[in-house]
PDB file of N, CA and C in Angstrom:
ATOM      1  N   UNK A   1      -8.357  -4.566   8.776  1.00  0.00           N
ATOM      2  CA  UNK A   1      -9.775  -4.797   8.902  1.00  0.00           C
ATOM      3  C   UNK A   1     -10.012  -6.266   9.163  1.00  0.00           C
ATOM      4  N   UNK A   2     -10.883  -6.552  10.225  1.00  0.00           N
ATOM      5  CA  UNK A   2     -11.385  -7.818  10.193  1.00  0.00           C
ATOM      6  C   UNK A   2     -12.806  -7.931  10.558  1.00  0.00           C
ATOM      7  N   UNK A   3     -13.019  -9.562  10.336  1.00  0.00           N
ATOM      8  CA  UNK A   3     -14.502 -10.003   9.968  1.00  0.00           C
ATOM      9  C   UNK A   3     -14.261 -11.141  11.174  1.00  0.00           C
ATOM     10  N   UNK A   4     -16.001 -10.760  11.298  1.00  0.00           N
ATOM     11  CA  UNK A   4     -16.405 -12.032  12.127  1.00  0.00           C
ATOM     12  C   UNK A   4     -17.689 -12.805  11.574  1.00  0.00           C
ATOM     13  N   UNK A   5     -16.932 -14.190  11.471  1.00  0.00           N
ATOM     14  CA  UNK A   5     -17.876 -15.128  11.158  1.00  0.00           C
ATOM     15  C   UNK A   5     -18.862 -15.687  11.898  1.00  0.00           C
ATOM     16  N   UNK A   6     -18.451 -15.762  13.016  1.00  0.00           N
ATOM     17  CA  UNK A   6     -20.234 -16.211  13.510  1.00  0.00           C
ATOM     18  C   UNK A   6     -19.023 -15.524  15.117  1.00  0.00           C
ATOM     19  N   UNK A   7     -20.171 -15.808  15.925  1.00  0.00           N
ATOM     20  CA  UNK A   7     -19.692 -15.116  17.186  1.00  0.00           C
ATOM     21  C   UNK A   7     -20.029 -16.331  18.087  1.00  0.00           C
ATOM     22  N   UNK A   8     -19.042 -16.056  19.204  1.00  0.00           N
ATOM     23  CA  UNK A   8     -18.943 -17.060  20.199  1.00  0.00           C
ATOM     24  C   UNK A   8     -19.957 -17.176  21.009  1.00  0.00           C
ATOM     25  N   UNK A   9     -20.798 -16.599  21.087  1.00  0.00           N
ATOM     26  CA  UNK A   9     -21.811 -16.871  21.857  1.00  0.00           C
ATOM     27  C   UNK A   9     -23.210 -17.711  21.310  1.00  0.00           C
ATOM     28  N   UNK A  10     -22.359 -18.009  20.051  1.00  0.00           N
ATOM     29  CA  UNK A  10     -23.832 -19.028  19.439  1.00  0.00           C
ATOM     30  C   UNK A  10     -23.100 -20.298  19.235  1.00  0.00           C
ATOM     31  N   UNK A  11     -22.260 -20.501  19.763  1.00  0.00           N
ATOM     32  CA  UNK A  11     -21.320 -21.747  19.452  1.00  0.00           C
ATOM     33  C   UNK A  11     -22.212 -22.599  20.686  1.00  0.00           C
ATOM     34  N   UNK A  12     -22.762 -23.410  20.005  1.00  0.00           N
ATOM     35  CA  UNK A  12     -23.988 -24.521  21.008  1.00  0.00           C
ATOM     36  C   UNK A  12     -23.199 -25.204  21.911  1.00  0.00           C
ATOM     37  N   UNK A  13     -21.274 -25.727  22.030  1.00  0.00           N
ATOM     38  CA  UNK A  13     -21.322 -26.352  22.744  1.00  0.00           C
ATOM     39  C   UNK A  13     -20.806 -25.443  24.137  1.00  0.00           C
ATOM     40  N   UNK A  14     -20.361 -23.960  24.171  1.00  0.00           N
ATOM     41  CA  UNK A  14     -20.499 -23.285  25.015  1.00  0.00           C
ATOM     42  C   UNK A  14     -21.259 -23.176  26.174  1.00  0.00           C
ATOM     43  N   UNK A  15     -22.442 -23.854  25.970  1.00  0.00           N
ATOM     44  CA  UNK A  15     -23.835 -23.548  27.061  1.00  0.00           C
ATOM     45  C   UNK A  15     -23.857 -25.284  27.746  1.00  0.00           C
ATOM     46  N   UNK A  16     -23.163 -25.112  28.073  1.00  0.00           N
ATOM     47  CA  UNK A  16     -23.004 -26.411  29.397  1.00  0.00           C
ATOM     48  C   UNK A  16     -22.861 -27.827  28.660  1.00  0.00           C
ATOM     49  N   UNK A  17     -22.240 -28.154  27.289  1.00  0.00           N
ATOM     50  CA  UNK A  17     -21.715 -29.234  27.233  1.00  0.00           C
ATOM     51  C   UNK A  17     -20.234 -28.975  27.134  1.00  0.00           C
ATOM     52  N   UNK A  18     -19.747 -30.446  26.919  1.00  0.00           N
ATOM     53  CA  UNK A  18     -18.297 -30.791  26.885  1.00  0.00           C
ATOM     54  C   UNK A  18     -17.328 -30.397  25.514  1.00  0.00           C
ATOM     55  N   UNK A  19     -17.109 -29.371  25.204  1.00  0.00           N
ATOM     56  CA  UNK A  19     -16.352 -29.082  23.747  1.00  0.00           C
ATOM     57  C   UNK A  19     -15.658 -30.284  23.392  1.00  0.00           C
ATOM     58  N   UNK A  20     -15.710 -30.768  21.887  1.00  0.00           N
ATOM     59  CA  UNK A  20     -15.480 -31.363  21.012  1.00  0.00           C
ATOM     60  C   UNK A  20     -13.906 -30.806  20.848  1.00  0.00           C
ATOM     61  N   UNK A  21     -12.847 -31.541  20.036  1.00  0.00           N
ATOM     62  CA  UNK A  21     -12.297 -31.227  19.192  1.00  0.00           C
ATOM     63  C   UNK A  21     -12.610 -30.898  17.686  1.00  0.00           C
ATOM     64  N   UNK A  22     -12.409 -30.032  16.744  1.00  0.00           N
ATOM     65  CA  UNK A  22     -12.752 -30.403  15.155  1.00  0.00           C
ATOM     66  C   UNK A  22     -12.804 -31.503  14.575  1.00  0.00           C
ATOM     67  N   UNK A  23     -14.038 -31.917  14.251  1.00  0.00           N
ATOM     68  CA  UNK A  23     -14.579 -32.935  14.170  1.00  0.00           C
ATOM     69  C   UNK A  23     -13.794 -33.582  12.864  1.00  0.00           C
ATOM     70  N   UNK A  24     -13.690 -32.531  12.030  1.00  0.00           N
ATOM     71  CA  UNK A  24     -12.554 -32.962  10.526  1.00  0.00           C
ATOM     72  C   UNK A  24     -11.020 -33.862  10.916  1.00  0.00           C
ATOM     73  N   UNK A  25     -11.102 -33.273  12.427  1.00  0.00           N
ATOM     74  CA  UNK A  25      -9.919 -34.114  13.305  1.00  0.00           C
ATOM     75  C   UNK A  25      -9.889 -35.704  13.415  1.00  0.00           C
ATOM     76  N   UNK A  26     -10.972 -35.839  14.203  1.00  0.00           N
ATOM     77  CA  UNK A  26     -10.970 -36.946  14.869  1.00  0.00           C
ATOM     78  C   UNK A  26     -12.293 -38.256  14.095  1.00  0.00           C
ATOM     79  N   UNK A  27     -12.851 -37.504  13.474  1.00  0.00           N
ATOM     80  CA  UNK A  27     -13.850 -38.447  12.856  1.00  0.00           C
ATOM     81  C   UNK A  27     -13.122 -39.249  11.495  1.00  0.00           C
ATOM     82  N   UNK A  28     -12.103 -39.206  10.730  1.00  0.00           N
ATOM     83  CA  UNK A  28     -11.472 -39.644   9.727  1.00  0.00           C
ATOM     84  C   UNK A  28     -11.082 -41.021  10.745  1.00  0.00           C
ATOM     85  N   UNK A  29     -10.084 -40.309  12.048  1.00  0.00           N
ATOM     86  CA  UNK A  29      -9.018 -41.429  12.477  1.00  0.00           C
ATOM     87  C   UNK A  29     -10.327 -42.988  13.504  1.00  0.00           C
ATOM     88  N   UNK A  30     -11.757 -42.124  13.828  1.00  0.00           N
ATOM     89  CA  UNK A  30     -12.165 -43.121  14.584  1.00  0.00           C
ATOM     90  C   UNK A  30     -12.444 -44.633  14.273  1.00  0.00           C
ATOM     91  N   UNK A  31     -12.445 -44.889  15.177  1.00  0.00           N
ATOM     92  CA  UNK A  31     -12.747 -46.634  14.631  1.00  0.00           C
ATOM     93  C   UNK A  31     -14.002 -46.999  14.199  1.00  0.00           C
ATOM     94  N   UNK A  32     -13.845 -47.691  12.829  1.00  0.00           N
ATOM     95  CA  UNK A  32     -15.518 -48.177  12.160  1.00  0.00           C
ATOM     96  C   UNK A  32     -16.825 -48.389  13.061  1.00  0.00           C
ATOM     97  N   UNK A  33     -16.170 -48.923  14.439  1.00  0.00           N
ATOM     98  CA  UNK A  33     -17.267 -49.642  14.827  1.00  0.00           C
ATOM     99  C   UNK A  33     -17.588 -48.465  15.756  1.00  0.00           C
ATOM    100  N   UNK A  34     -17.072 -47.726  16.279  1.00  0.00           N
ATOM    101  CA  UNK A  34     -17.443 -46.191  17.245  1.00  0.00           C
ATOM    102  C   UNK A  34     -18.065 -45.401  15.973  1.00  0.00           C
ATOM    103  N   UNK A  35     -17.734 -45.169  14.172  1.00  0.00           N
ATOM    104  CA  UNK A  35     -18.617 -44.405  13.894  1.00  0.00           C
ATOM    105  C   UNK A  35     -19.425 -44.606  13.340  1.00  0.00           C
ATOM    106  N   UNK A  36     -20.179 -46.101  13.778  1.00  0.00           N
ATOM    107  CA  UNK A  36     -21.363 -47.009  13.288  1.00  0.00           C
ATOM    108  C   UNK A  36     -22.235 -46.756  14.570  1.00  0.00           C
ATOM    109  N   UNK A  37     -21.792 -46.561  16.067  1.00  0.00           N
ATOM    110  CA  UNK A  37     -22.322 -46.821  17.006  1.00  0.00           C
ATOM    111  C   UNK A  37     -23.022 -44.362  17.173  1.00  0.00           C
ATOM    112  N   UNK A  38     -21.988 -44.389  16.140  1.00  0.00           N
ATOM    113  CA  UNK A  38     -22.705 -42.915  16.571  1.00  0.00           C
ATOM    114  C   UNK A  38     -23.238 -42.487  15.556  1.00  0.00           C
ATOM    115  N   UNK A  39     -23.459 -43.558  14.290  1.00  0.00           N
ATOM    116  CA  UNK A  39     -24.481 -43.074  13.383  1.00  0.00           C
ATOM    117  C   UNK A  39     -25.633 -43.706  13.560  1.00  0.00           C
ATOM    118  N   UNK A  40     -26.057 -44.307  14.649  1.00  0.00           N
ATOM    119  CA  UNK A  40     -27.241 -45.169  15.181  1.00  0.00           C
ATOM    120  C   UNK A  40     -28.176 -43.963  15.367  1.00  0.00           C
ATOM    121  N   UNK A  41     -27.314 -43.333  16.062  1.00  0.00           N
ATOM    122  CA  UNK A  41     -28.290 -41.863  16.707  1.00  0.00           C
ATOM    123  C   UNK A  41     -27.526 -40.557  16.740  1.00  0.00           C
ATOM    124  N   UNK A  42     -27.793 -39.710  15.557  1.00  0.00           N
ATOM    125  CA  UNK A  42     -26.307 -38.441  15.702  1.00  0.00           C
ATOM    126  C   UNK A  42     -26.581 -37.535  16.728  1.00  0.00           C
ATOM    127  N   UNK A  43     -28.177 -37.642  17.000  1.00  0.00           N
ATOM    128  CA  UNK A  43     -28.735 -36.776  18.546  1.00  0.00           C
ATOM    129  C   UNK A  43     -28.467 -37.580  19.961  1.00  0.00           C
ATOM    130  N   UNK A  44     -27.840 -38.400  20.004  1.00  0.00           N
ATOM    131  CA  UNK A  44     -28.063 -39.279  21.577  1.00  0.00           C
ATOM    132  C   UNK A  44     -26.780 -38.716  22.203  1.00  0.00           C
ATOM    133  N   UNK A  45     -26.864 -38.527  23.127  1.00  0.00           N
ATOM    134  CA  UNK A  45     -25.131 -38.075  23.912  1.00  0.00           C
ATOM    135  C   UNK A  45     -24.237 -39.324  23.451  1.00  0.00           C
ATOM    136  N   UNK A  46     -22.979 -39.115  23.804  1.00  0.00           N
ATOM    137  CA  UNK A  46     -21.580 -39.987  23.077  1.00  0.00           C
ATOM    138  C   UNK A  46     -21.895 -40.109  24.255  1.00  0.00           C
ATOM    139  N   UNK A  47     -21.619 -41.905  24.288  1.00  0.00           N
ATOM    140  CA  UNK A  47     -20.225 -42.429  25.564  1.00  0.00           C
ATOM    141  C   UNK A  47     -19.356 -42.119  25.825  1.00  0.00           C
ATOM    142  N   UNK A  48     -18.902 -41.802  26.788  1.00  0.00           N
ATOM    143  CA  UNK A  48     -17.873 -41.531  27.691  1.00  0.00           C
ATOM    144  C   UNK A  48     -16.300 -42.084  27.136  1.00  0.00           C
ATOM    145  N   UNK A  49     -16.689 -43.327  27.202  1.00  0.00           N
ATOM    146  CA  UNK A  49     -15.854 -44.033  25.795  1.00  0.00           C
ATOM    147  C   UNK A  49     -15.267 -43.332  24.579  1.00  0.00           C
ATOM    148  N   UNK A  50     -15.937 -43.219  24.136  1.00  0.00           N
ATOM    149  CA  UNK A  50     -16.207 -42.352  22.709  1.00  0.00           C
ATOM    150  C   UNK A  50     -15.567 -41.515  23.140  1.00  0.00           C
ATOM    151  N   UNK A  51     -15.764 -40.086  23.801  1.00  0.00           N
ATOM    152  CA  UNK A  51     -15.465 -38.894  23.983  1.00  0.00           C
ATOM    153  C   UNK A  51     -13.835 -39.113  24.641  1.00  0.00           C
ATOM    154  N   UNK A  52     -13.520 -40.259  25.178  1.00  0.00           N
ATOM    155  CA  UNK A  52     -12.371 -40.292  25.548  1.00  0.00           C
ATOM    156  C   UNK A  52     -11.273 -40.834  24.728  1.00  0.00           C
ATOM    157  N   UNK A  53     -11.988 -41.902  23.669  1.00  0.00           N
ATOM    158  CA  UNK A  53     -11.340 -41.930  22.577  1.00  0.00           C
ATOM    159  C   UNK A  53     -10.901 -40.515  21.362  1.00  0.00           C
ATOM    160  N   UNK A  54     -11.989 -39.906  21.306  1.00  0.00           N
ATOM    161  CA  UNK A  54     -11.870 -38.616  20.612  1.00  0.00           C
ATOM    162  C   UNK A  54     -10.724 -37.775  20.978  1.00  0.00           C
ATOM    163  N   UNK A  55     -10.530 -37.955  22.260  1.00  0.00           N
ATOM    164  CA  UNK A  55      -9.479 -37.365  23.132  1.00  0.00           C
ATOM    165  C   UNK A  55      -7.733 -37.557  22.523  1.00  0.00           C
ATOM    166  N   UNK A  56      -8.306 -39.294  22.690  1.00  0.00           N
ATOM    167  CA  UNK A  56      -7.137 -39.337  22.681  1.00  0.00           C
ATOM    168  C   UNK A  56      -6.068 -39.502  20.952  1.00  0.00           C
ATOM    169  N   UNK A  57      -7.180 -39.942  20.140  1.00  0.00           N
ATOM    170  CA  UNK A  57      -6.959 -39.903  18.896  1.00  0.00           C
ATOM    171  C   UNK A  57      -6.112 -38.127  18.579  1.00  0.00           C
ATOM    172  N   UNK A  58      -6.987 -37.075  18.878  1.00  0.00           N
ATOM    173  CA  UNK A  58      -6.515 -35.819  18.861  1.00  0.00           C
ATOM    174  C   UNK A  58      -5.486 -35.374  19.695  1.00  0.00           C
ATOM    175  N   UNK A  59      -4.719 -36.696  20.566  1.00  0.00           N
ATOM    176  CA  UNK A  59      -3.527 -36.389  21.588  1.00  0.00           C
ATOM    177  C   UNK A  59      -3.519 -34.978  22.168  1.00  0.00           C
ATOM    178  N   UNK A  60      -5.058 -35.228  23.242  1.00  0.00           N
ATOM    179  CA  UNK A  60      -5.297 -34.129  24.174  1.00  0.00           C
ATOM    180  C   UNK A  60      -5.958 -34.455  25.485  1.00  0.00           C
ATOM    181  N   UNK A  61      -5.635 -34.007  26.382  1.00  0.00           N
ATOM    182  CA  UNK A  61      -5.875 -34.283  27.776  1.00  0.00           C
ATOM    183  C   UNK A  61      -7.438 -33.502  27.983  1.00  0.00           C
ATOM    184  N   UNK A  62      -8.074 -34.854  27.973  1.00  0.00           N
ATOM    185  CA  UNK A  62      -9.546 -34.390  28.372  1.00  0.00           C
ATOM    186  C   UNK A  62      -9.804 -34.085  29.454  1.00  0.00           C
ATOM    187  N   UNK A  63      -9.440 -34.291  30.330  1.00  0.00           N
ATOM    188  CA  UNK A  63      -9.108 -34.000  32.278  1.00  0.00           C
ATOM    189  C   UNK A  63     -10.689 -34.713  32.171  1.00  0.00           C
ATOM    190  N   UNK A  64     -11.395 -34.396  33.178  1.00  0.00           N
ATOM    191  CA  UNK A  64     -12.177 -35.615  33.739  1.00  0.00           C
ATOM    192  C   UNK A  64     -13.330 -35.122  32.758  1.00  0.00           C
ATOM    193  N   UNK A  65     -13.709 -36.689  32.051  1.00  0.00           N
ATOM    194  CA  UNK A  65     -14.644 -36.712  30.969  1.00  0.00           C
ATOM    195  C   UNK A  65     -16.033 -36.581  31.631  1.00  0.00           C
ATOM    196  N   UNK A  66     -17.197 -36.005  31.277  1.00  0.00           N
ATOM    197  CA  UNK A  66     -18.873 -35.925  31.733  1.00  0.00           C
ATOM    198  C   UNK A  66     -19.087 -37.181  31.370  1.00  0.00           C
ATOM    199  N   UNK A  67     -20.101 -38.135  32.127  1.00  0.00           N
ATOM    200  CA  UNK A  67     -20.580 -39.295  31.935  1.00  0.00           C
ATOM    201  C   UNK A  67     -21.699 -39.395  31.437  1.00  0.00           C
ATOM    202  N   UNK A  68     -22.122 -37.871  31.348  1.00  0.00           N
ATOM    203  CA  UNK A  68     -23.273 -37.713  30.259  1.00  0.00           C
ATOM    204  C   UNK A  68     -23.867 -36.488  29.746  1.00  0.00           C
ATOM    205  N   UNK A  69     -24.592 -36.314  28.680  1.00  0.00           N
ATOM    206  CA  UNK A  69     -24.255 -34.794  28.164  1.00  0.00           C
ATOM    207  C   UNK A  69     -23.467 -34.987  27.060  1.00  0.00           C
ATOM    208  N   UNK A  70     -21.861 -35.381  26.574  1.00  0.00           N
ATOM    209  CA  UNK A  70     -21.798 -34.764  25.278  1.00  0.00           C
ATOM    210  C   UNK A  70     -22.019 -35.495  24.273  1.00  0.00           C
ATOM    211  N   UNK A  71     -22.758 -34.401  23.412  1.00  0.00           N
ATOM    212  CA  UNK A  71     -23.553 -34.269  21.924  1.00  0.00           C
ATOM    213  C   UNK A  71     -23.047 -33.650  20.973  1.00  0.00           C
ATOM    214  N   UNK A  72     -22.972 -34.238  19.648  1.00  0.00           N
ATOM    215  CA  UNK A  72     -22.562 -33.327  18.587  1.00  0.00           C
ATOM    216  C   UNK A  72     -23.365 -32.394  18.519  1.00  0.00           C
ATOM    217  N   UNK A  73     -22.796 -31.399  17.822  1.00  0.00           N
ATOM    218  CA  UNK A  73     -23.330 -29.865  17.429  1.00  0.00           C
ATOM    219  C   UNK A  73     -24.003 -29.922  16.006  1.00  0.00           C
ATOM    220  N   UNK A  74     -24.779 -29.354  15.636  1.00  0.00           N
ATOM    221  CA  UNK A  74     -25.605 -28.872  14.491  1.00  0.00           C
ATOM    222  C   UNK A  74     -24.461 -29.142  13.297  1.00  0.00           C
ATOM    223  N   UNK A  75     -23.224 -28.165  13.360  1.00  0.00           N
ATOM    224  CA  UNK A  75     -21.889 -28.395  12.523  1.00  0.00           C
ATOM    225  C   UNK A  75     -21.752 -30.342  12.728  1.00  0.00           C
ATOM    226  N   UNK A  76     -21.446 -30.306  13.707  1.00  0.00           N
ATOM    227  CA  UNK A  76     -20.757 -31.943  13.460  1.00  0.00           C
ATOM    228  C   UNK A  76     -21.758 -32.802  12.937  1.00  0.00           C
ATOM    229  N   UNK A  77     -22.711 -32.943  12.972  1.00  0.00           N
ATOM    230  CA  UNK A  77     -24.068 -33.628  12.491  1.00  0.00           C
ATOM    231  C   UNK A  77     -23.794 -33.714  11.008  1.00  0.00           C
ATOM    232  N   UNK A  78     -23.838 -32.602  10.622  1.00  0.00           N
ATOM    233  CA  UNK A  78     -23.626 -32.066   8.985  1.00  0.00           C
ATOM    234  C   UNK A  78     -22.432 -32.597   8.442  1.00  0.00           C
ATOM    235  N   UNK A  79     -21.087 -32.269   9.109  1.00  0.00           N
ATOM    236  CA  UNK A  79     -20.256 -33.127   8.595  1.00  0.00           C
ATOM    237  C   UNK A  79     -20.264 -34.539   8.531  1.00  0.00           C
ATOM    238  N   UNK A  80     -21.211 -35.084   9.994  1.00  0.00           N
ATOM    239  CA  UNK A  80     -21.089 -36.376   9.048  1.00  0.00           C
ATOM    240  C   UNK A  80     -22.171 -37.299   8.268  1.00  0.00           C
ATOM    241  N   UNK A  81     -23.041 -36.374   8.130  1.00  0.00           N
ATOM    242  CA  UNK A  81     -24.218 -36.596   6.958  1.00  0.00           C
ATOM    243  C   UNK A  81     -23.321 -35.807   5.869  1.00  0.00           C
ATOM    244  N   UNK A  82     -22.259 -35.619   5.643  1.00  0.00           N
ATOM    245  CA  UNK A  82     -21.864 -35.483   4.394  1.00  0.00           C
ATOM    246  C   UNK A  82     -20.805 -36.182   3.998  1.00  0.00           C
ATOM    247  N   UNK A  83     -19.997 -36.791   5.664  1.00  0.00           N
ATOM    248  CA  UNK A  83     -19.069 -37.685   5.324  1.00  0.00           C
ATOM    249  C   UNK A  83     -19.592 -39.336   4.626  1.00  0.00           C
ATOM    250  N   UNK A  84     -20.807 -39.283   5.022  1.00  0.00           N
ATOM    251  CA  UNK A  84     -21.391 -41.184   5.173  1.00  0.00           C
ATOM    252  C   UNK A  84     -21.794 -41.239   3.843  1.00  0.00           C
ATOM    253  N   UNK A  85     -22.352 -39.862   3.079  1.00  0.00           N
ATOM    254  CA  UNK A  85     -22.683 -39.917   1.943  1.00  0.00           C
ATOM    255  C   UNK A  85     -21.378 -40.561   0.853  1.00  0.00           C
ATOM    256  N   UNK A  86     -20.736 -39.875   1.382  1.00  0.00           N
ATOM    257  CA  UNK A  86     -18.789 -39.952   0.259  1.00  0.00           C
ATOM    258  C   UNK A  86     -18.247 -41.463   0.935  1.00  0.00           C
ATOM    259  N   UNK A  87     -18.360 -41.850   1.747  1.00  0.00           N
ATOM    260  CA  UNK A  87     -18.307 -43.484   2.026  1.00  0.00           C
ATOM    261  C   UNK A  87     -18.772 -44.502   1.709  1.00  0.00           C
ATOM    262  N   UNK A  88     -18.241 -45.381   1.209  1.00  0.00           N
ATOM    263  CA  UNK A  88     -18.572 -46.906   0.982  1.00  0.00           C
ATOM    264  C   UNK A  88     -18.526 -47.329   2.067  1.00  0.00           C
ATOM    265  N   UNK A  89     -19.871 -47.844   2.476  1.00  0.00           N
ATOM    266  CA  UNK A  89     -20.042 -48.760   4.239  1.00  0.00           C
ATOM    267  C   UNK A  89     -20.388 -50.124   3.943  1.00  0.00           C
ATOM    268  N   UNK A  90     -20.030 -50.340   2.577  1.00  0.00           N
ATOM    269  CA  UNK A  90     -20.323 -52.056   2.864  1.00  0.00           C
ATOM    270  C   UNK A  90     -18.871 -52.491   2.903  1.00  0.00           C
TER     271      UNK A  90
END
């Protein structure tokens, strides 16, 4: 018997943005100053930058990155309004 937890067709970044890696992935290893620049605005699309760093931190071939468009998801938002809480940022 199996269960389904949510279904793929509500997965937000499916509908024409750039899939993320698991964010539990790559948000520990990023650099202070990339996850200062994306807690400015957790709704603004990532730089290109960013998303290619994400890439590569998770040692995965992004093949050609969107120069604009990707956004965290509802999930990644949450994780890191729960990560910033459990952080010391001074």
């Amino acid at each position: 018997m199996s269960s389904i937890i949510d279904h793929p067709e509500h997965d937000e970044r499916r509908h024409g943005a750039h899939g993320l890696p698991p964010i539990g992935v790559w948000w520990p290893m990023l650099e202070r100053t990339l996850q200062l620049e994306v807690l400015e605005n957790l709704n603004a699309p990532l730089r290109w930058f960013v998303v290619r760093r994400i890439y590569e931190l998770c040692e995965l071939d992004a093949g050609p990155i969107p120069r604009l468009g990707v956004r965290l998801g509802e999930n990644e938002r949450a994780y890191i309004a729960g990560w910033s809480h459990a952080v010391d940022w001074s």
